[in-house]
Protein backbone atom coordinates (compact mmCIF):
# COMPACT_ATOMS: atom_id res chain seq x y z
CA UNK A 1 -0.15 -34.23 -36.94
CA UNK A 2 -0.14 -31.57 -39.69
CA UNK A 3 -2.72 -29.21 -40.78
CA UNK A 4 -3.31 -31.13 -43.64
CA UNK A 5 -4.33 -34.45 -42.42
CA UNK A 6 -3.23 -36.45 -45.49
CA UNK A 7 -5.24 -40.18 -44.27
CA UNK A 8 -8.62 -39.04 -44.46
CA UNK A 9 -9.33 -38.26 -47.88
CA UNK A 10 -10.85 -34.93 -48.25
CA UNK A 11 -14.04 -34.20 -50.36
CA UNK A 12 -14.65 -32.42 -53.27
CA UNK A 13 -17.73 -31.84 -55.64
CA UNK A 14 -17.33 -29.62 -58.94
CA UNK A 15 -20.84 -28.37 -60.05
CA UNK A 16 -21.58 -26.44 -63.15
CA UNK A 17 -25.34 -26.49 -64.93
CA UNK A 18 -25.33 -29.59 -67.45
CA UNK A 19 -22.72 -31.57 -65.37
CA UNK A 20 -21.12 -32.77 -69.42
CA UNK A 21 -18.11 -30.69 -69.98
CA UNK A 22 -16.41 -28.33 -66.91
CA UNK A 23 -17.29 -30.41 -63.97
CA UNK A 24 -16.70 -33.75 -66.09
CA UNK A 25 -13.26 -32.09 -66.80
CA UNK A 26 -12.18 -31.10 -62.88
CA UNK A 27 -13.65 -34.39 -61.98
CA UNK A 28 -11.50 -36.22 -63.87
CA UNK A 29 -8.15 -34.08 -63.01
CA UNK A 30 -8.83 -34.01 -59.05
CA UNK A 31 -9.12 -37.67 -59.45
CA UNK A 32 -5.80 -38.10 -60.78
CA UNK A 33 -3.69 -35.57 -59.60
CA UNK A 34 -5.39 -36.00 -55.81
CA UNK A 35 -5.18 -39.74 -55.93
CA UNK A 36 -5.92 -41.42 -52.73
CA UNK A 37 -5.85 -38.03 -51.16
CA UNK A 38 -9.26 -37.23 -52.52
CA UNK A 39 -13.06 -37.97 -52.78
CA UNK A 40 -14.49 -36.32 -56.04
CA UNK A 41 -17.55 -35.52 -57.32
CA UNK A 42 -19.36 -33.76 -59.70
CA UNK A 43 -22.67 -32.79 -60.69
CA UNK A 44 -24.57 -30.14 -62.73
CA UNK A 45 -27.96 -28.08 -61.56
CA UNK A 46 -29.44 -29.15 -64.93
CA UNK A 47 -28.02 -32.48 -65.66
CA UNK A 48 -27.52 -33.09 -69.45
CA UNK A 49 -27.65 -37.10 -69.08
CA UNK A 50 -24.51 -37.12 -71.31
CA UNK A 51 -20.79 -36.37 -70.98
CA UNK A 52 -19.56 -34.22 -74.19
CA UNK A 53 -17.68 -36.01 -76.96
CA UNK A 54 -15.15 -33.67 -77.09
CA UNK A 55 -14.15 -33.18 -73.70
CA UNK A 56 -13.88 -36.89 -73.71
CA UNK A 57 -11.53 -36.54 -76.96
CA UNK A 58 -9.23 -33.98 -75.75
CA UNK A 59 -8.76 -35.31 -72.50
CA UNK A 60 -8.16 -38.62 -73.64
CA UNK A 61 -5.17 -36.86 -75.85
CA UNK A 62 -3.97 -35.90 -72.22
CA UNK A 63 -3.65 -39.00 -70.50
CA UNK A 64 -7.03 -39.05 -68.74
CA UNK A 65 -10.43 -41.46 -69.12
CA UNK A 66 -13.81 -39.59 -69.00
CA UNK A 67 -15.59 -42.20 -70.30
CA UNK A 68 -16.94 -44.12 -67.48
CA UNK A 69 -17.85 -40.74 -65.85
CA UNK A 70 -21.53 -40.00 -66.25
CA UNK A 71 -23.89 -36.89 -65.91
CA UNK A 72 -25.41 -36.47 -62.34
CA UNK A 73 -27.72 -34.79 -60.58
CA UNK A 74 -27.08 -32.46 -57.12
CA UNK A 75 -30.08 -35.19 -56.30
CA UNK A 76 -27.45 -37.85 -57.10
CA UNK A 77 -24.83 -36.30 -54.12
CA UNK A 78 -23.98 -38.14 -51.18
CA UNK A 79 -25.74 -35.69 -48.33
CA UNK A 80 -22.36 -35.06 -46.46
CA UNK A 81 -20.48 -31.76 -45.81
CA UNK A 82 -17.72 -31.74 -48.81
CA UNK A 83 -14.26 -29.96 -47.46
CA UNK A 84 -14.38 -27.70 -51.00
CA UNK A 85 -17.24 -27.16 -53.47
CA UNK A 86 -16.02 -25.31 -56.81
CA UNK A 87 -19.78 -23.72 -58.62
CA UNK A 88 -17.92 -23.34 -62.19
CA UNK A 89 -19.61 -20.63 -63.97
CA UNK A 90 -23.47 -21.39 -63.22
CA UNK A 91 -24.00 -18.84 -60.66
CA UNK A 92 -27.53 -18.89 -59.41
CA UNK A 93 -28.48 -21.94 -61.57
CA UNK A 94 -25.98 -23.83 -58.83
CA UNK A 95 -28.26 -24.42 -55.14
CA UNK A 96 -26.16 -24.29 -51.94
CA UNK A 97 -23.99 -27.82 -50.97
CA UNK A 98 -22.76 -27.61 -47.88
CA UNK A 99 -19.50 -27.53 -47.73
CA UNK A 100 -16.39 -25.89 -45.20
CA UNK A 101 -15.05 -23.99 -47.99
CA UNK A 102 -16.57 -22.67 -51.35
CA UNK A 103 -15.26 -21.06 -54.14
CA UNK A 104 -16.66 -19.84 -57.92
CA UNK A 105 -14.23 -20.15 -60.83
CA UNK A 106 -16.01 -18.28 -63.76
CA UNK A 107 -15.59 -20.22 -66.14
CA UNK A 108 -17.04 -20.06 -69.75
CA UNK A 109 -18.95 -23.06 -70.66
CA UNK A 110 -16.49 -24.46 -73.62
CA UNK A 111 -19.51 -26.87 -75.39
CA UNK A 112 -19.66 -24.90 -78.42
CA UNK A 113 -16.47 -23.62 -78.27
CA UNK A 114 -14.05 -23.93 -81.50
CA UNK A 115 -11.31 -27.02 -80.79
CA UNK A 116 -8.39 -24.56 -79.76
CA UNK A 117 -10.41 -22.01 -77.34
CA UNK A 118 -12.16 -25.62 -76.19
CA UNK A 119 -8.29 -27.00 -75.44
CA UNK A 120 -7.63 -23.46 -73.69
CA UNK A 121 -10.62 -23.37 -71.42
CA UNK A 122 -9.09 -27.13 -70.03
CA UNK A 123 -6.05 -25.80 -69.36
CA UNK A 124 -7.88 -23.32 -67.50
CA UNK A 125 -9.70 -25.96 -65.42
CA UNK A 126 -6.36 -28.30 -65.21
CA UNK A 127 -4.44 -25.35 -63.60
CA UNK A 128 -7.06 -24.15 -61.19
CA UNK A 129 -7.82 -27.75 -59.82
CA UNK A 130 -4.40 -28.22 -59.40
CA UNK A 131 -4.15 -25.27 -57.41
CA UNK A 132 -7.04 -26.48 -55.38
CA UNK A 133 -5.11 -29.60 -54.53
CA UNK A 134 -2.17 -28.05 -53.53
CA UNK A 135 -4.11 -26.00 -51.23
CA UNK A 136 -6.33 -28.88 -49.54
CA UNK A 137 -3.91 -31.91 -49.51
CA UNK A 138 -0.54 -30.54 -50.88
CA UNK A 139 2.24 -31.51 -53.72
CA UNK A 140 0.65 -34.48 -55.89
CA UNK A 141 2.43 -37.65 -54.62
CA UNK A 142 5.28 -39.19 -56.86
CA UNK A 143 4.15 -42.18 -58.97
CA UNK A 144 5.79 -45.48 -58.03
CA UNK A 145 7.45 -45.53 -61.56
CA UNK A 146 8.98 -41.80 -60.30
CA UNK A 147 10.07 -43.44 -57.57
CA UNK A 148 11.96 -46.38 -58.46
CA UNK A 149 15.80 -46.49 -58.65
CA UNK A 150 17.51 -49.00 -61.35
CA UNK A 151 20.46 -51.13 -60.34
């Protein structure tokens, strides 16, 4: 067996203060990128009760679906130990989760953020999570369509 025991997924919660446009964002990108590899979460200190419209539009320009995701509570957590919890830019506002390994990405809070600094901050989030991933569960997985040969 590896140090990177690939069959039980491993957790991870992103928090930030309204849980509507960072968190929704690293949520959604862990999700895909980690696959089966994963368990993701997110919530926000201060819940908002919505996600933001236009981190719904821009990621949905880059392949990915925020609009089943919803805003959530710390409250709303499953009370486990999470392998990785990522505070994004709410310092104090964001209460201890217990967790094996923390880390706090400051980043700015895009909400009000003109359209191209708003597209610049997700890169920002796309990158680090993916860096995150590569650390906790390694290279993202081929898709089958990768994968196939044609005769």
């Amino acid at each position: 067996m590896t140090s990177r025991d690939t069959r039980v997924p491993k957790r991870i919660v992103f928090v930030c203060v309204e849980n509507s446009c960072r968190s929704q964002i690293a949520e959604a990108v862990a999700r895909r990128h980690g696959g089966s590899r994963v368990a993701v979460y997110s919530a926000g200190s201060r819940p908002s009760g919505i996600v933001n419209t236009m981190a719904i539009a821009v990621l949905r320009d880059r392949g990915y679906d925020l609009t089943l995701q919803v805003s959530k509570s710390l409250a709303d957590l499953p009370d486990i130990e999470y392998d990785a919890v990522v505070s994004m830019g709410c310092g104090e506002a964001c209460p201890r989760v217990r967790a094996k390994q923390r880390e706090e990405w400051k980043i700015p809070d895009p909400k009000n953020m003109p359209l191209e600094e708003f597209k610049a901050v997700c890169d920002l989030i796309e990158g680090q999570v993916k860096a995150l991933l590569w650390k906790l569960v390694g290279p993202e997985e081929p898709s089958p369509r990768m994968t196939e040969t044609t005769a």
